[in-house]
N, C-alpha and C. Protein backbone atom coordinates (compact mmCIF):
# COMPACT_ATOMS: atom_id res chain seq x y z
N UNK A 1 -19.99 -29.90 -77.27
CA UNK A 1 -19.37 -28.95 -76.36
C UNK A 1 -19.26 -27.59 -77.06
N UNK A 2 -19.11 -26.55 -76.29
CA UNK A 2 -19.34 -25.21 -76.92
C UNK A 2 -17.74 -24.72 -77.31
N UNK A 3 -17.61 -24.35 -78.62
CA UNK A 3 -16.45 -23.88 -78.86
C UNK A 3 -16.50 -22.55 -78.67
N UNK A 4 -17.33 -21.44 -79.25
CA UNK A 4 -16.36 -20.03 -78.76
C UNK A 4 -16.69 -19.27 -77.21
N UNK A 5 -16.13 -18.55 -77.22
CA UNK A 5 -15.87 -18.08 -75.39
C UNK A 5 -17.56 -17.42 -75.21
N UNK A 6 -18.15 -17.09 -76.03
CA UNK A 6 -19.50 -16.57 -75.36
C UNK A 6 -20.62 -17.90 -75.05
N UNK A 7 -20.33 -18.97 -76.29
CA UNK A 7 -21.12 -20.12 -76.20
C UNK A 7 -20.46 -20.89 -74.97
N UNK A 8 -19.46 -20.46 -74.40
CA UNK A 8 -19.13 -21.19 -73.27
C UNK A 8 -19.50 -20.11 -71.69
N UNK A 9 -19.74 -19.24 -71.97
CA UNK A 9 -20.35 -18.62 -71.22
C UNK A 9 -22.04 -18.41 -70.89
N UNK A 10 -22.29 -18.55 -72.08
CA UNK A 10 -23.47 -18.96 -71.97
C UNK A 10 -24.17 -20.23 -71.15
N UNK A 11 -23.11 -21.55 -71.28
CA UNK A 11 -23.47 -22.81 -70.66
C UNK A 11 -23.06 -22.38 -69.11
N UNK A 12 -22.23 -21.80 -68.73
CA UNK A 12 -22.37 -21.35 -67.05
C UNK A 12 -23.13 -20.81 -66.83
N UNK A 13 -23.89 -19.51 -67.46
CA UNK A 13 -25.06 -18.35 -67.20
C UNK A 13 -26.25 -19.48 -66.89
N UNK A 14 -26.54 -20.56 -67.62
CA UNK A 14 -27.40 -21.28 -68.00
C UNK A 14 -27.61 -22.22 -67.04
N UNK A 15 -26.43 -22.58 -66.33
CA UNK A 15 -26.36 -24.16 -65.55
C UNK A 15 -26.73 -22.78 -63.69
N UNK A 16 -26.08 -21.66 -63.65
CA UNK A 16 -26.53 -20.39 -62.65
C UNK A 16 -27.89 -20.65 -62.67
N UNK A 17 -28.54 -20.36 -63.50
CA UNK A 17 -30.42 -20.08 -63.74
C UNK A 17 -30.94 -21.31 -63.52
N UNK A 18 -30.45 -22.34 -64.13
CA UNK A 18 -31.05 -23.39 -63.60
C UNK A 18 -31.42 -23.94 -62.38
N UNK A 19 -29.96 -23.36 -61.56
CA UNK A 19 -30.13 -24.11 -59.86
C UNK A 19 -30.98 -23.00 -59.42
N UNK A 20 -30.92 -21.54 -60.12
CA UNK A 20 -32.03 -20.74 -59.61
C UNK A 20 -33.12 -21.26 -58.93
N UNK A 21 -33.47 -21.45 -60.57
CA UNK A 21 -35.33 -21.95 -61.23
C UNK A 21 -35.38 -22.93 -60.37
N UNK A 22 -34.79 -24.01 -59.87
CA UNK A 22 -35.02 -25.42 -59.53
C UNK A 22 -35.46 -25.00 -57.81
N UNK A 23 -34.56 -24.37 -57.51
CA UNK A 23 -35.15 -23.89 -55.74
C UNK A 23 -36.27 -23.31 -55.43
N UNK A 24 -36.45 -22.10 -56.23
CA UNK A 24 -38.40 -21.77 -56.65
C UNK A 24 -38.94 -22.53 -57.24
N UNK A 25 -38.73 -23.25 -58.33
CA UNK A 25 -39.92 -24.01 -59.01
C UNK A 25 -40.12 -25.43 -57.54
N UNK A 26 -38.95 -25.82 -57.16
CA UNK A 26 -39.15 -27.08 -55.72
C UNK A 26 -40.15 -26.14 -54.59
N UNK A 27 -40.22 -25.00 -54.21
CA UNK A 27 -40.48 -24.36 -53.19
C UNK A 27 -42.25 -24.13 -53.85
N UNK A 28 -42.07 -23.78 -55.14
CA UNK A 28 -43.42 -23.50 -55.33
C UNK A 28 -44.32 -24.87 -55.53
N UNK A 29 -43.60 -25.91 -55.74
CA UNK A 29 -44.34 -27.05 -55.42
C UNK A 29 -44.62 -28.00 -54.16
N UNK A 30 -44.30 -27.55 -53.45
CA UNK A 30 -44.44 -27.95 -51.64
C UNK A 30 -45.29 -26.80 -51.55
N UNK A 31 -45.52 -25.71 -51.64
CA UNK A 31 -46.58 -24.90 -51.45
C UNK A 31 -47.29 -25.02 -51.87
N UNK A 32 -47.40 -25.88 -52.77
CA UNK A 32 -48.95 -25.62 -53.18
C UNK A 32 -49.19 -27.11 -53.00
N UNK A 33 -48.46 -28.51 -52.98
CA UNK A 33 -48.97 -29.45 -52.29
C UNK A 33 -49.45 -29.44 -50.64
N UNK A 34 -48.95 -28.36 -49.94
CA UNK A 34 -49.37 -28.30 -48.24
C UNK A 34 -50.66 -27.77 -48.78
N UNK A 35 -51.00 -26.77 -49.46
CA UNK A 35 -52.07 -26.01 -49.60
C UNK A 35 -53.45 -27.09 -49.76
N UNK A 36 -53.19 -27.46 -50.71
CA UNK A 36 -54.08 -28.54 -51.44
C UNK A 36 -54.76 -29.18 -50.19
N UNK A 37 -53.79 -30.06 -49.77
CA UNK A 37 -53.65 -30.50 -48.63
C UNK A 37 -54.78 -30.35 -47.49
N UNK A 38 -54.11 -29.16 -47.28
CA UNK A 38 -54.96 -27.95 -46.21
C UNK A 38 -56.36 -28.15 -46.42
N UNK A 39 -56.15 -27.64 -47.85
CA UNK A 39 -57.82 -27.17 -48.74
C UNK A 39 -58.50 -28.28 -48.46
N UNK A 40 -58.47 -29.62 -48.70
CA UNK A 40 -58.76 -30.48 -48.68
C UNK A 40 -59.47 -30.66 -46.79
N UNK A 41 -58.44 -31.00 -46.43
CA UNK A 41 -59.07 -31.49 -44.91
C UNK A 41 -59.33 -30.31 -44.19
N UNK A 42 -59.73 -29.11 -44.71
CA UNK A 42 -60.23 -27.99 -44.30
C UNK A 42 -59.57 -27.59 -42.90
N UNK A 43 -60.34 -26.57 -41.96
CA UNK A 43 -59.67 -26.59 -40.34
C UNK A 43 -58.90 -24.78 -40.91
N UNK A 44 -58.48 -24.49 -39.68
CA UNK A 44 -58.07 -23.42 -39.86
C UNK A 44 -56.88 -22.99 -40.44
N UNK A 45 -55.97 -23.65 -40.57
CA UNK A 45 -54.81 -23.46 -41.24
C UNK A 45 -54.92 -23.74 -42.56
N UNK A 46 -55.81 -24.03 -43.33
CA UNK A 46 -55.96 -23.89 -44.80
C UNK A 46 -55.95 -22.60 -45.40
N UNK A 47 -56.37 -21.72 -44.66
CA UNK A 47 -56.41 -20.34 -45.36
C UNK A 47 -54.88 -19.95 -45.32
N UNK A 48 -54.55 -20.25 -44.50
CA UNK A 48 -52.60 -19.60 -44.37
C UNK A 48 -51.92 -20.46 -45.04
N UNK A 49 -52.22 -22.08 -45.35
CA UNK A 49 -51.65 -22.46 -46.45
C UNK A 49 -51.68 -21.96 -47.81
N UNK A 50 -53.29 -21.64 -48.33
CA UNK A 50 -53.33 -20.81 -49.49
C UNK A 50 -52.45 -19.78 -49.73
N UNK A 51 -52.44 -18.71 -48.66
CA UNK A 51 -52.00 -17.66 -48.74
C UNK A 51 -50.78 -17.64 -49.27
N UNK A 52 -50.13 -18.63 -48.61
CA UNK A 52 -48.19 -19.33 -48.42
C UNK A 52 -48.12 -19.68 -49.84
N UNK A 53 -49.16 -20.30 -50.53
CA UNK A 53 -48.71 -20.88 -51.70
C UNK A 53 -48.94 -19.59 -52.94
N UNK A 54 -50.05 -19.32 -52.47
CA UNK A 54 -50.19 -18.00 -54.00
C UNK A 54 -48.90 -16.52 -53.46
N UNK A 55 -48.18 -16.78 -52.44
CA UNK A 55 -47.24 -15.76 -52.19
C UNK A 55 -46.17 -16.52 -53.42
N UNK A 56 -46.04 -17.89 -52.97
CA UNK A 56 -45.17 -18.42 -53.66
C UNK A 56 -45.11 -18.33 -55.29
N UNK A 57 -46.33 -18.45 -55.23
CA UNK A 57 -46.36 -18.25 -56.83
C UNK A 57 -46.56 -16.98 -57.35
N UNK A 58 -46.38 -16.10 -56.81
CA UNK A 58 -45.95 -14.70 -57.18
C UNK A 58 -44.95 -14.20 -57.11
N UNK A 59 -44.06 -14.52 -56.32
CA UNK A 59 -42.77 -14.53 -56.02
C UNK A 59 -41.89 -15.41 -57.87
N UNK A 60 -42.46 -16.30 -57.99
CA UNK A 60 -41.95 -17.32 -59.43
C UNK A 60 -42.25 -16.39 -60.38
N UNK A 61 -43.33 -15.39 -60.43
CA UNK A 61 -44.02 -14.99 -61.30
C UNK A 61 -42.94 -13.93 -61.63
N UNK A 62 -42.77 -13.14 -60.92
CA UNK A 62 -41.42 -12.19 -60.53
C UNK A 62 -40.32 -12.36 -60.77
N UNK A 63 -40.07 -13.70 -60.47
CA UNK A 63 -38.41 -13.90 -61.27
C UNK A 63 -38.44 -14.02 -62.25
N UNK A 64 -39.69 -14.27 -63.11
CA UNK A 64 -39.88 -14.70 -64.80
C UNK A 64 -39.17 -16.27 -64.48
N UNK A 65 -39.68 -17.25 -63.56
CA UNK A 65 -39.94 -18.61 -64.06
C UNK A 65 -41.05 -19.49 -64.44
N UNK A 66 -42.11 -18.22 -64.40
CA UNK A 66 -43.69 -18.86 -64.53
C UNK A 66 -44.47 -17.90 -64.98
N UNK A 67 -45.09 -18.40 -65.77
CA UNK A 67 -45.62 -17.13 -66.80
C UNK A 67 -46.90 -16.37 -66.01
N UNK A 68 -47.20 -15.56 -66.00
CA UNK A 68 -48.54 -14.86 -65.28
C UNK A 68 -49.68 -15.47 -65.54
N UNK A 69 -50.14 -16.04 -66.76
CA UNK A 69 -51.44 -16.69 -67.16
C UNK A 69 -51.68 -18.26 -66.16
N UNK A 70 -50.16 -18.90 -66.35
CA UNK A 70 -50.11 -19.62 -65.72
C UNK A 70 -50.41 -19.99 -64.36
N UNK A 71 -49.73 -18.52 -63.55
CA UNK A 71 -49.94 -18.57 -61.89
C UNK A 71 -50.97 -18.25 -61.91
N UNK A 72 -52.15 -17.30 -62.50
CA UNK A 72 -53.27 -17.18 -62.75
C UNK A 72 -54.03 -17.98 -62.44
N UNK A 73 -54.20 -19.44 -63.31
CA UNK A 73 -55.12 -20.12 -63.25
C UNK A 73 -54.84 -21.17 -62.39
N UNK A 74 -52.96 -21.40 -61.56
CA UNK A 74 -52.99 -22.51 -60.72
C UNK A 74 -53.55 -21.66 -59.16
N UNK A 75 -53.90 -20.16 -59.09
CA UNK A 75 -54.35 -19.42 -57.95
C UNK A 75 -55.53 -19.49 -57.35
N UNK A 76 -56.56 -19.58 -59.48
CA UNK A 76 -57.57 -19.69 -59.19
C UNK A 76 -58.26 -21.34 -58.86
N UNK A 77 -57.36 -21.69 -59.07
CA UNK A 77 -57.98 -23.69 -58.88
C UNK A 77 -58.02 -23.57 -57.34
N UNK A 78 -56.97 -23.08 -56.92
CA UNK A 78 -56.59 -23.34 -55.61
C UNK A 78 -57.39 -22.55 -54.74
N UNK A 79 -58.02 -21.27 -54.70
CA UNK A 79 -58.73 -20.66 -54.37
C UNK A 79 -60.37 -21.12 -54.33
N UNK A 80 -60.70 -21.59 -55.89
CA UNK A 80 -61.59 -22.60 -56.09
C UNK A 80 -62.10 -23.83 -54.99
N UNK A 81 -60.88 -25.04 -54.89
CA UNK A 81 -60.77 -25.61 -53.90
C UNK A 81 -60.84 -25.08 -52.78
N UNK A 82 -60.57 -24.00 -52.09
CA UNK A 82 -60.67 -24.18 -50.76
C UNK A 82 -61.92 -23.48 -50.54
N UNK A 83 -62.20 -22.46 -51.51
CA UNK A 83 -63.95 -22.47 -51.23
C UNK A 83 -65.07 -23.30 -51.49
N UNK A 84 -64.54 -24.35 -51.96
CA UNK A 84 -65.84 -25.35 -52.01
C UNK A 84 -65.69 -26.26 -50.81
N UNK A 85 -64.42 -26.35 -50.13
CA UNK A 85 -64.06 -27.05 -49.09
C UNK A 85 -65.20 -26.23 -47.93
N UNK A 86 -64.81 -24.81 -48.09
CA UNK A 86 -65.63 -24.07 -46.95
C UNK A 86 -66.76 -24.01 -47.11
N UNK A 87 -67.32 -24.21 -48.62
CA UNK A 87 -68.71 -24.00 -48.14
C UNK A 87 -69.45 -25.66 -48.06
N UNK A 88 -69.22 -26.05 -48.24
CA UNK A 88 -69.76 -28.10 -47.89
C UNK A 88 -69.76 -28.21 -46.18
């Protein structure tokens, strides 16, 4: 347990950010599982799923819960996927 008053302030600042992070990091993972999804069984609403999900993950990117390199390359997978979906 934290004895002085900043190390105990710190564990509230900390347990705040957490329920942050946890509502974007949950939100950015339903977006990008619908997406997938989408990508997958192609049809017209795959492109607006993409869209929904790389908003999402720019939005994470922004709060500083996900590093830029990171959303980077889960943008480009996903982008990846749904153009090989479209062109088959």
């Amino acid at each position: 347990m934290a004895n002085t008053s900043s190390a105990i302030k710190r564990v509230r600042s900390s347990a705040r950010k957490r329920q942050r992070n946890l509502l974007v990091r949950s939100s950015v993972r339903t977006a990008l599982k619908s997406a997938r999804q989408a990508a997958d069984a192609g049809g017209d609403g795959s492109a607006q799923a993409v869209k929904r999900a790389v908003s999402e993950i720019d939005r994470a990117v922004s709060k500083g819960m996900m590093h830029k390199n990171n959303a980077a390359r889960r943008k480009a997978r996903l982008m990846k996927r749904l153009n090989n979906r479209a062109a088959v």
